[in-house]
C-alpha atoms as a PDB file:
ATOM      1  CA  UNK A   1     -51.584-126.086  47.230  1.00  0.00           C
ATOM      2  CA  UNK A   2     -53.868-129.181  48.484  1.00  0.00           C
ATOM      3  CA  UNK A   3     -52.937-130.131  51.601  1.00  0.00           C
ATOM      4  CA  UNK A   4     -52.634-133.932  50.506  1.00  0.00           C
ATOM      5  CA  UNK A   5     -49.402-132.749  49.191  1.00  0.00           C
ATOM      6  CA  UNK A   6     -47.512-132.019  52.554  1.00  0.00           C
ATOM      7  CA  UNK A   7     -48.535-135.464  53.646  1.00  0.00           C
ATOM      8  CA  UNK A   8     -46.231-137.053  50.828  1.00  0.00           C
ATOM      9  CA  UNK A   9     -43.227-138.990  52.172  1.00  0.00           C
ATOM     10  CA  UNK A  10     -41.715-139.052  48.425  1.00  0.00           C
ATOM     11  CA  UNK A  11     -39.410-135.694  47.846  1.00  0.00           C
ATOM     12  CA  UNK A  12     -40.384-133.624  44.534  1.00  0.00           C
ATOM     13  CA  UNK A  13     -37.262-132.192  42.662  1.00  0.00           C
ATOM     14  CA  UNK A  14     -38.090-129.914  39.909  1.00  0.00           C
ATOM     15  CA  UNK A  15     -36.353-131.125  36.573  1.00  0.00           C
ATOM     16  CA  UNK A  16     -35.456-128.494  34.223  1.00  0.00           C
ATOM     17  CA  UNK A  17     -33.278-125.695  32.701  1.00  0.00           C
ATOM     18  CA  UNK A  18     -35.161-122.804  32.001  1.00  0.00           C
ATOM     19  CA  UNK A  19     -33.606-119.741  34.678  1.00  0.00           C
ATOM     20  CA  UNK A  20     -37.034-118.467  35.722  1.00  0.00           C
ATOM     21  CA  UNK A  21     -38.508-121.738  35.849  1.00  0.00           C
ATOM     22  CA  UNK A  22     -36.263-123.147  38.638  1.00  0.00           C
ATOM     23  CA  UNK A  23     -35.897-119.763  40.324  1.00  0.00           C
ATOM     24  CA  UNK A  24     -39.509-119.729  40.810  1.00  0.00           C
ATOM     25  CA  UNK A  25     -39.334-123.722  42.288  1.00  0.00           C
ATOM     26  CA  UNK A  26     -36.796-122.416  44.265  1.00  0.00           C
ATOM     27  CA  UNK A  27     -39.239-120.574  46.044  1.00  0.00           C
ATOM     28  CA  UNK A  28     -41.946-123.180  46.342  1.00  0.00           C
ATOM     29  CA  UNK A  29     -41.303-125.107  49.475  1.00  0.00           C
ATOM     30  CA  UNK A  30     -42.624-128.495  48.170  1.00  0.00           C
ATOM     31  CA  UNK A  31     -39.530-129.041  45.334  1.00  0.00           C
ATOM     32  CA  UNK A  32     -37.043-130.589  47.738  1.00  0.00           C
ATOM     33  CA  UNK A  33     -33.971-130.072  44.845  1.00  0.00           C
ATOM     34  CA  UNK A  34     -33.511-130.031  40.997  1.00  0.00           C
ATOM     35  CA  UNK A  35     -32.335-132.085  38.114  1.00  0.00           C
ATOM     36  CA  UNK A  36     -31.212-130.902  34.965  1.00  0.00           C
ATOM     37  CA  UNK A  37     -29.692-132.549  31.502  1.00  0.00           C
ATOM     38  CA  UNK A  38     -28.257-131.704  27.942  1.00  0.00           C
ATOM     39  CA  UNK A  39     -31.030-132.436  26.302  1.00  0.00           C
ATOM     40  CA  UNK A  40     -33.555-129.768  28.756  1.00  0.00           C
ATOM     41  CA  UNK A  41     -30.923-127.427  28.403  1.00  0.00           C
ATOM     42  CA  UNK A  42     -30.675-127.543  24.188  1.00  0.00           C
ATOM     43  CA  UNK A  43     -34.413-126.967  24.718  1.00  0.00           C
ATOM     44  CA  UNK A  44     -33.858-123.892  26.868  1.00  0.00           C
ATOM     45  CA  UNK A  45     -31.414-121.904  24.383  1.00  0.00           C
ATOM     46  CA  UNK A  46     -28.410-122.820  26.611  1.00  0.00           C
ATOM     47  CA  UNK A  47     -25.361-122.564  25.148  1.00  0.00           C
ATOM     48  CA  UNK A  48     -22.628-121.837  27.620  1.00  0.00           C
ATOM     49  CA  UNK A  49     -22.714-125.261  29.860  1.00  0.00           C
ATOM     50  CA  UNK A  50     -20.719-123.714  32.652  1.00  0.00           C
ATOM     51  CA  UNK A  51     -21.612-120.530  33.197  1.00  0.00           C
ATOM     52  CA  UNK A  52     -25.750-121.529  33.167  1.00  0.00           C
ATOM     53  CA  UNK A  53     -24.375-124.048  36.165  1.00  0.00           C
ATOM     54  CA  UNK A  54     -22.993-121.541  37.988  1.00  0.00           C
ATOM     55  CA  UNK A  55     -25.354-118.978  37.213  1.00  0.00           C
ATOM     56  CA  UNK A  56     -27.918-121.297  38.849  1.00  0.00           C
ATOM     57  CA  UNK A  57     -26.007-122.724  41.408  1.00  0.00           C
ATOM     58  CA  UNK A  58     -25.469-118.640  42.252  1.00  0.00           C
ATOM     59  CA  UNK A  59     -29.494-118.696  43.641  1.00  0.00           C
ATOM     60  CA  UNK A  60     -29.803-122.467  44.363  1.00  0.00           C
ATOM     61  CA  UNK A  61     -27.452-122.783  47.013  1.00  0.00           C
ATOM     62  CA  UNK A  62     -29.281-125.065  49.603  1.00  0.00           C
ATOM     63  CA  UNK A  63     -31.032-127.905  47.800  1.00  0.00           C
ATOM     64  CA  UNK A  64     -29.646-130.271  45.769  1.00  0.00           C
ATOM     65  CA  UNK A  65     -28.595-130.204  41.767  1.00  0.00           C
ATOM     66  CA  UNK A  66     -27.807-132.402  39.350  1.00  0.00           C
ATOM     67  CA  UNK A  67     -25.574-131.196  36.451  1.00  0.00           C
ATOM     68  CA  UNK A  68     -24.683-134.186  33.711  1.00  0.00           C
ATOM     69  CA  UNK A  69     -21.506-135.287  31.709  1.00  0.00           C
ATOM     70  CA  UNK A  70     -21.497-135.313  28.007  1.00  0.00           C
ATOM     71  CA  UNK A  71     -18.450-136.705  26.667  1.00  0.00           C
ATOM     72  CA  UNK A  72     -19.113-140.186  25.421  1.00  0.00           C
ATOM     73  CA  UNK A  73     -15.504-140.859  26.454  1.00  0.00           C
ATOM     74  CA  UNK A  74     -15.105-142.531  30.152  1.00  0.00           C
ATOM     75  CA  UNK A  75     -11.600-140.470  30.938  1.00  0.00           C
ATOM     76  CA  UNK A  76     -13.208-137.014  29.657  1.00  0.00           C
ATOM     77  CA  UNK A  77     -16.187-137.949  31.415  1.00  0.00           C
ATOM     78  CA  UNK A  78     -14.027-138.511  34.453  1.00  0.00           C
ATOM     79  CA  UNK A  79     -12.379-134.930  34.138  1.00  0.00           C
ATOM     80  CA  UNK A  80     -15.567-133.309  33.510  1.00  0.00           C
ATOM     81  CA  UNK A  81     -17.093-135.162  36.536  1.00  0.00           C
ATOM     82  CA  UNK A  82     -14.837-133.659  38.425  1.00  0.00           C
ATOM     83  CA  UNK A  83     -14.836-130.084  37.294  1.00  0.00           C
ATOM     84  CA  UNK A  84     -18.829-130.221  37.895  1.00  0.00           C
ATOM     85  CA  UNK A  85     -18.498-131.591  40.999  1.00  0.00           C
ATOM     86  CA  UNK A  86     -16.054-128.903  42.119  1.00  0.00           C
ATOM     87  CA  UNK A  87     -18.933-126.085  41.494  1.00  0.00           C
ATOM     88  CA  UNK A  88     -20.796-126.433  45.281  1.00  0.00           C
ATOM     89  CA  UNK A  89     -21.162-128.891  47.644  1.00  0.00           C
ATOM     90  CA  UNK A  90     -24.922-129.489  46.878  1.00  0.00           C
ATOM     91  CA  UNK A  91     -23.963-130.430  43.342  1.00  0.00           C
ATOM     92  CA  UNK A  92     -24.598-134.272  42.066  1.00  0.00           C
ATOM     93  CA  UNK A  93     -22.798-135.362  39.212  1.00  0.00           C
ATOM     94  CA  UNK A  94     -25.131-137.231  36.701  1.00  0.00           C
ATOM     95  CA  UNK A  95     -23.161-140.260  34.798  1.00  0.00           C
ATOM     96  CA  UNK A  96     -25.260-142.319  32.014  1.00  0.00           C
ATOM     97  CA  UNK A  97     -25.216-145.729  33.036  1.00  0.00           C
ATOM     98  CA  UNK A  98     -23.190-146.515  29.773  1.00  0.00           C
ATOM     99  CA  UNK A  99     -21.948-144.747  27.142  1.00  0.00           C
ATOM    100  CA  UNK A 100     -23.250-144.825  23.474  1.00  0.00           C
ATOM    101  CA  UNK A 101     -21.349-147.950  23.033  1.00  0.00           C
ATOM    102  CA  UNK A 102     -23.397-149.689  25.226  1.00  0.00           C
ATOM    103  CA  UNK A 103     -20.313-149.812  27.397  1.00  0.00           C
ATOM    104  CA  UNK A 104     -20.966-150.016  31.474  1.00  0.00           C
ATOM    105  CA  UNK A 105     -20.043-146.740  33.493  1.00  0.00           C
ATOM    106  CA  UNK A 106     -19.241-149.613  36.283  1.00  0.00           C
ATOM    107  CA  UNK A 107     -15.338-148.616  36.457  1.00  0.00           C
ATOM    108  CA  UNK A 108     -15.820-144.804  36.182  1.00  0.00           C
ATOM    109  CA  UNK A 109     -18.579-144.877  39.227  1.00  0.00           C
ATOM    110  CA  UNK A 110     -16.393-146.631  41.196  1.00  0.00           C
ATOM    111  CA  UNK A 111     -13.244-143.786  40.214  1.00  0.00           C
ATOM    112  CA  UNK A 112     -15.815-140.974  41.288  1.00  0.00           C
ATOM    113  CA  UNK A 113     -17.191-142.434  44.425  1.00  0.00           C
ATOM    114  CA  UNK A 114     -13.078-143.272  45.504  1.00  0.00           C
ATOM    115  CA  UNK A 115     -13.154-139.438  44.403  1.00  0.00           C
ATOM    116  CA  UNK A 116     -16.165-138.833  47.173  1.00  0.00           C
ATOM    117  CA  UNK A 117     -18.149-137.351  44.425  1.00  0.00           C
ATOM    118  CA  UNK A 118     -21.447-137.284  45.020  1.00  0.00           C
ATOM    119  CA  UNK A 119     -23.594-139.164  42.180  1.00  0.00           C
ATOM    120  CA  UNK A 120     -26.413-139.474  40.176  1.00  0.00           C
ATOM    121  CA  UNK A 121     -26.879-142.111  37.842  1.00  0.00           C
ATOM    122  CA  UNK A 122     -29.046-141.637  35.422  1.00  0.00           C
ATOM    123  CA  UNK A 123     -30.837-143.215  32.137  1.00  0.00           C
ATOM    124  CA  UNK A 124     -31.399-146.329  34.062  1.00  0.00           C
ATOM    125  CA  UNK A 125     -34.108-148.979  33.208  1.00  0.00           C
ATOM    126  CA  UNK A 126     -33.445-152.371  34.547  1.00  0.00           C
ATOM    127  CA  UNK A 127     -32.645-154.353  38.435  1.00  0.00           C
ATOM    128  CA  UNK A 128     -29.952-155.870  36.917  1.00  0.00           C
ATOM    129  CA  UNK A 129     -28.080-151.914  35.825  1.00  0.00           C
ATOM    130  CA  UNK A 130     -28.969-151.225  39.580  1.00  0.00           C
ATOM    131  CA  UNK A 131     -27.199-154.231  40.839  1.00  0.00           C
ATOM    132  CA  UNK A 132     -24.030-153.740  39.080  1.00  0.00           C
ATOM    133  CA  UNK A 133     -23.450-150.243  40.871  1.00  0.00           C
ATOM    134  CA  UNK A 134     -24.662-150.096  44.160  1.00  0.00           C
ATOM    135  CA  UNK A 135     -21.622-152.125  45.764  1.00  0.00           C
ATOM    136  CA  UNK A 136     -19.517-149.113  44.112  1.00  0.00           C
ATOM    137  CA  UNK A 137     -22.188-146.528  45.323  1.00  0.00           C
ATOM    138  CA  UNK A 138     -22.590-148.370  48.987  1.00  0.00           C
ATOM    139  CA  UNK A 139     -18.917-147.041  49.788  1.00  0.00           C
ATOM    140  CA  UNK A 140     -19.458-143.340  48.907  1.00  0.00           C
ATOM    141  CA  UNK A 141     -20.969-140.328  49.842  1.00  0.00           C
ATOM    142  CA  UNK A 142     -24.936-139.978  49.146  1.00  0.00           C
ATOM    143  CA  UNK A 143     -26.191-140.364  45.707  1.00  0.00           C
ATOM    144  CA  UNK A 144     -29.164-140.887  43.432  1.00  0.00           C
ATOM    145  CA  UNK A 145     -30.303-143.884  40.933  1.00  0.00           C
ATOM    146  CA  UNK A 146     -32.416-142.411  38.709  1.00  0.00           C
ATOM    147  CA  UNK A 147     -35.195-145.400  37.310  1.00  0.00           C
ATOM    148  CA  UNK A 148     -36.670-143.920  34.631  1.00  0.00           C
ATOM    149  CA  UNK A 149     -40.387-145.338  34.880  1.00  0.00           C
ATOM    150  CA  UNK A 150     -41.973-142.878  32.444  1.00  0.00           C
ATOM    151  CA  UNK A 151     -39.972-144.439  29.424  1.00  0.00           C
ATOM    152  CA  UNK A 152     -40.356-147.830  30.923  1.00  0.00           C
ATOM    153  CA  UNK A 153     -44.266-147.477  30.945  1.00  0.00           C
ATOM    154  CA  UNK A 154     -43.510-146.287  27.254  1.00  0.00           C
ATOM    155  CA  UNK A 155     -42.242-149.217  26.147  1.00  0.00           C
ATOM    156  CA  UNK A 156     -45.422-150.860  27.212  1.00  0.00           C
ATOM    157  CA  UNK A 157     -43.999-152.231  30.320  1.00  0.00           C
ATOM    158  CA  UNK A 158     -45.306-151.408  33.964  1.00  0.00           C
ATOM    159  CA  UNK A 159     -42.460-149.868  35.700  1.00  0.00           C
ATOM    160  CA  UNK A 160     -43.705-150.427  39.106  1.00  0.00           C
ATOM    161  CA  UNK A 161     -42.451-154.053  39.852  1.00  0.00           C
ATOM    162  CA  UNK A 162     -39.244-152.551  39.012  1.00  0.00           C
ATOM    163  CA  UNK A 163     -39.514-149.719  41.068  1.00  0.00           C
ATOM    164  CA  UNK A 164     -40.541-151.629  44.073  1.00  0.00           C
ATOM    165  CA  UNK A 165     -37.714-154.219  43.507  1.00  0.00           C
ATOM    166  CA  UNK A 166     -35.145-151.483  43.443  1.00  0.00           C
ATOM    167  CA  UNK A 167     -36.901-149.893  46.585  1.00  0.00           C
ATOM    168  CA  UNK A 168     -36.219-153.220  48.620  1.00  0.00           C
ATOM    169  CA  UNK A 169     -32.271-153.556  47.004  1.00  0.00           C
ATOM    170  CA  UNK A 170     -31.572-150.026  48.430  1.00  0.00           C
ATOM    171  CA  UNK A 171     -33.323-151.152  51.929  1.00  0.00           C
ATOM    172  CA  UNK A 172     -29.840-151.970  52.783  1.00  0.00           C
ATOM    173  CA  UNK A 173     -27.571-149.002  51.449  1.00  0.00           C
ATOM    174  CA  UNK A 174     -29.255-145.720  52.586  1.00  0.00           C
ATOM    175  CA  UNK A 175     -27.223-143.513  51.606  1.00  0.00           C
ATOM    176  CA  UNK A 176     -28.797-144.251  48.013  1.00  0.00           C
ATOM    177  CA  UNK A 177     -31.518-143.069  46.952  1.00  0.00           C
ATOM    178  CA  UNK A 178     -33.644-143.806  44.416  1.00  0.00           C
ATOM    179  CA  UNK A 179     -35.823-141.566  41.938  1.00  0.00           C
ATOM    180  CA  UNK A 180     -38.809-142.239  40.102  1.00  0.00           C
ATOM    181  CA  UNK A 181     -37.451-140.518  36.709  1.00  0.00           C
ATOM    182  CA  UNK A 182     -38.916-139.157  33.698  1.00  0.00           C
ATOM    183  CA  UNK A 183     -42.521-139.148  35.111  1.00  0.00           C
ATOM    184  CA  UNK A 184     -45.719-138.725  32.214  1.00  0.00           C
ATOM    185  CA  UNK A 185     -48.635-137.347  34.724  1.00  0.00           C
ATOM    186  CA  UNK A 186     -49.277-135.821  38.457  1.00  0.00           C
ATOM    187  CA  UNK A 187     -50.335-139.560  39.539  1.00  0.00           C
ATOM    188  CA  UNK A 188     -46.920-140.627  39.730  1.00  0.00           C
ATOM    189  CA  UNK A 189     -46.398-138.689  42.161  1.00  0.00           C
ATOM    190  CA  UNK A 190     -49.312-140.641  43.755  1.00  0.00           C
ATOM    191  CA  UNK A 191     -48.011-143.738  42.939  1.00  0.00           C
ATOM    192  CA  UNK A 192     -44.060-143.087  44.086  1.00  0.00           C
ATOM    193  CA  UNK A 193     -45.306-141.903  47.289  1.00  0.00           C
ATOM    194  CA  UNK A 194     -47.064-145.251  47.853  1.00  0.00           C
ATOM    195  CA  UNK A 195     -44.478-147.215  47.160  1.00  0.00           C
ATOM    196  CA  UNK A 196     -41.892-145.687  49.296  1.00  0.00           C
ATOM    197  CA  UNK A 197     -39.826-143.922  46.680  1.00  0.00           C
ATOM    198  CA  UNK A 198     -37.312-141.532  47.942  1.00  0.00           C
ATOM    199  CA  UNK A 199     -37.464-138.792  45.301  1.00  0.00           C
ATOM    200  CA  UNK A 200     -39.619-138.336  41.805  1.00  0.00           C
ATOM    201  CA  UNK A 201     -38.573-135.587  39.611  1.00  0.00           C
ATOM    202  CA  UNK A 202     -41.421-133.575  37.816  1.00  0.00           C
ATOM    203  CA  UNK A 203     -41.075-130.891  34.932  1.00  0.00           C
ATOM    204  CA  UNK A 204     -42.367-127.700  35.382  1.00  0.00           C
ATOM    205  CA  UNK A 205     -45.886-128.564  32.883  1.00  0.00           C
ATOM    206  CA  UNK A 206     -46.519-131.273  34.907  1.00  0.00           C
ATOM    207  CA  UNK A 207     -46.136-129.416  38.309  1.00  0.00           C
ATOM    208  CA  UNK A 208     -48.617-126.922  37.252  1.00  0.00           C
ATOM    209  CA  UNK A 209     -51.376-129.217  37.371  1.00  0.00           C
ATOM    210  CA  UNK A 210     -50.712-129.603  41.473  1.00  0.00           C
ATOM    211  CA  UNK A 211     -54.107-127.408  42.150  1.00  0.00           C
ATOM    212  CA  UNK A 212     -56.272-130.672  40.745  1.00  0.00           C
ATOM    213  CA  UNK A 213     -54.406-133.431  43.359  1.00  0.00           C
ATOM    214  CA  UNK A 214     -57.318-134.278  45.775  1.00  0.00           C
ATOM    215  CA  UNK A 215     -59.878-132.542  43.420  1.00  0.00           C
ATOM    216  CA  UNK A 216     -63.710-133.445  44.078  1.00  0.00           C
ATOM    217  CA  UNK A 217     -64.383-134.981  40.100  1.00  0.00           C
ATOM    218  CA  UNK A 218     -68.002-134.225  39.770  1.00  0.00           C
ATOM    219  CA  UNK A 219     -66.512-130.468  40.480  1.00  0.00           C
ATOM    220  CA  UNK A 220     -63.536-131.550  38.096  1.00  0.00           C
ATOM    221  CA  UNK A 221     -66.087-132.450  35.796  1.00  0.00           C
ATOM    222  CA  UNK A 222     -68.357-129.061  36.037  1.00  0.00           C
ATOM    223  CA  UNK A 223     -65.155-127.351  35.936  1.00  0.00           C
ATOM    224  CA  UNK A 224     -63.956-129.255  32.193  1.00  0.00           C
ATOM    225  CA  UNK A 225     -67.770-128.921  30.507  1.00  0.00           C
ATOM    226  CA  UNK A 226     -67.159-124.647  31.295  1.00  0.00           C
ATOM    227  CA  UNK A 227     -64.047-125.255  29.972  1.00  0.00           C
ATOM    228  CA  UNK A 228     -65.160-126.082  26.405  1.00  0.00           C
ATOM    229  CA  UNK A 229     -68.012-123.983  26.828  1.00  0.00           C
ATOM    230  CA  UNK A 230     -66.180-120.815  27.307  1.00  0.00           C
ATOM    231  CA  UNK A 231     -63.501-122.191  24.810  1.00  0.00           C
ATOM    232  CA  UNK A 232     -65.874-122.501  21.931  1.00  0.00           C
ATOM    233  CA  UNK A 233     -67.883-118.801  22.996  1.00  0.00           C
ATOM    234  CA  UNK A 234     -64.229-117.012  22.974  1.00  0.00           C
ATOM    235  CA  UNK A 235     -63.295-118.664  19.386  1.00  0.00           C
ATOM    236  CA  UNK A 236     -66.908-117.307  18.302  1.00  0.00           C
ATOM    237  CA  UNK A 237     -67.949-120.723  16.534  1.00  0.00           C
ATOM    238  CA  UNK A 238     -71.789-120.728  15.255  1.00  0.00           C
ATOM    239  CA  UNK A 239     -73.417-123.323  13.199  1.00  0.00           C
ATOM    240  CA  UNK A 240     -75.762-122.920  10.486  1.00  0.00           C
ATOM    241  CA  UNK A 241     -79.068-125.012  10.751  1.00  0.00           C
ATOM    242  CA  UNK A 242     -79.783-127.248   8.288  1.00  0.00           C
ATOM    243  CA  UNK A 243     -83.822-126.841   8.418  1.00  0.00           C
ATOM    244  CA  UNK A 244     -84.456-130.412   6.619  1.00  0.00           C
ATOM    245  CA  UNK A 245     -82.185-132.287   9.145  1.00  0.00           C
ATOM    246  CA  UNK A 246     -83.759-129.751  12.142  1.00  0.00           C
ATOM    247  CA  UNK A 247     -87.005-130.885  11.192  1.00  0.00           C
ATOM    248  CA  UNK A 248     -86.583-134.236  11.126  1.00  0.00           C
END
C-alpha cells in the first residue's frame, strides 16, 4: 500500500455486494465502511434482500453500512426504512432523493430523522437537492449525502464546483457528511481528499489499482511497454514479412 494513502484526510468506504469482496475490505484497514445498492446486488446474484444484510452485517459489525429502500412508495419506503434500520446500530438507511415520480423524499427524511434513523441519501446531483434536506438532517443523528460526481462528470459537467459548494453548506451541520459518490478512476480519490470531502466510496475494480497511487511514471511507463510485450509473446502473434514492402 503507498504510504501517500495513510496521509488522506478523505475516508474510503468500499461500495459493493459481492460476500468475499467486502469480507476481504473488511480486513483492509484503509476502507473506513461500506455502501451497497439494488442495483450492485442484482449484479452479485442476490436474491434474498434480508438475509444477504444480515449475513453481512454478521462479519461487518464495526464500520459503517449502507443498505437501500426499494419501494417507489414513500409509506412502504418508510416501513422498510425502518425494518433496515433495526438490523445493527452501524446500519445507514439509504433513501433516493425522490422517487420515480420525480417526487421529493423531503417529508419522509424528515419522518426518519424524528425516527433517529440514521441516513444516507443517495442519487443526489444538485446544491439545490442538498439544500432542501439538510435542515431535516441538521436535527438527527449522523448521516451521509451522497453527491454523485462520477455521473455528474458524465453528463459532461465538472462535478467539483458542486462538490466544494456542498463541502462549505455542511461547514455548519457536522454531523453530515458528505460523499464523493459513484467515482470513475483512483484520482478521485486524489481529488476528494483535496477538497476536504468527508468520505468517497470506491468499487472493488477501482480499489485494486491502489499499488499505482504515487507511482514514479517513467517506471509506470517501463512497466506498461512489458506489459504489451509479454501480452503479445503469451498470445504467440508473428507477422509474415512482406519482402517488397521490407525492402523498400
Amino acid at each position: 500500500m503507498p504510504d501517500s494513502i495513510w496521509k488522506f484526510n478523505v475516508k474510503i468506504f468500499a461500495d459493493g455486494a459481492e460476500k468475499k469482496g467486502m469480507l476481504e475490505m473488511h480486513e483492509n484497514p484503509i476502507i473506513s465502511g461500506f455502501t451497497t445498492n439494488p442495483t450492485l446486488m442484482k449484479k452479485a446474484g442476490i436474491s434474498d434482500y434480508k438475509s444477504f444484510a444480515l449475513d453481512i452485517l454478521a462479519y461487518i459489525k464495526d464500520k459503517p453500512i449502507s443498505f437501500e429502500v426499494f419501494s417507489d412508495d414513500f409509506d412502504k419506503m418508510e416501513k422498510q426504512a425502518l425494518e433496515i434500520a433495526s438490523w445493527g446500530h452501524n446500519v445507514y438507511v439509504k433513501i433516493p432523493i425522490t422517487n420515480t415520480k420525480a417526487e421529493s423524499s423531503e417529508n419522509l427524511i424528515s419522518k426518519l430523522v424524528k425516527a433517529n434513523v440514521k441516513l444516507n441519501i443517495t442519487a443526489m446531483m444538485t446544491i439545490e437537492q442538498l439544500n432542501k434536506i439538510v435542515p431535516s438532517l441538521s436535527h438527527g443523528p449522523s448521516s451521509y449525502v451522497s453527491i454523485f460526481a462520477g455521473r455528474i462528470a458524465d453528463a459532461g459537467i465538472d462535478p467539483l464546483p458542486i462538490m466544494k459548494k456542498a463541502i462549505q453548506i455542511l461547514k455548519q451541520h457536522p454531523n453530515i457528511e458528505l460523499i464523493w459518490a459513484s467515482p470513475r478512476e483512483l484520482y478521485n480519490i486524489v481529488q476528494a481528499n483535496e477538497i476536504g470531502c468527508h468520505v468517497i466510496t470506491v468499487t472493488n475494480d477501482v480499489l485494486k489499482k491502489l499499488p499505482t497511487l504515487g507511482k514514479d511514471l517513467t517506471e509506470f511507463s517501463l512497466e506498461t511497454v512489458k506489459m504489451f510485450y509479454n501480452d503479445a509473446k503469451a498470445a504467440g502473434y508473428t507477422i509474415e514479412y512482406n519482402r517488397e514492402a521490407v525492402n523498400k
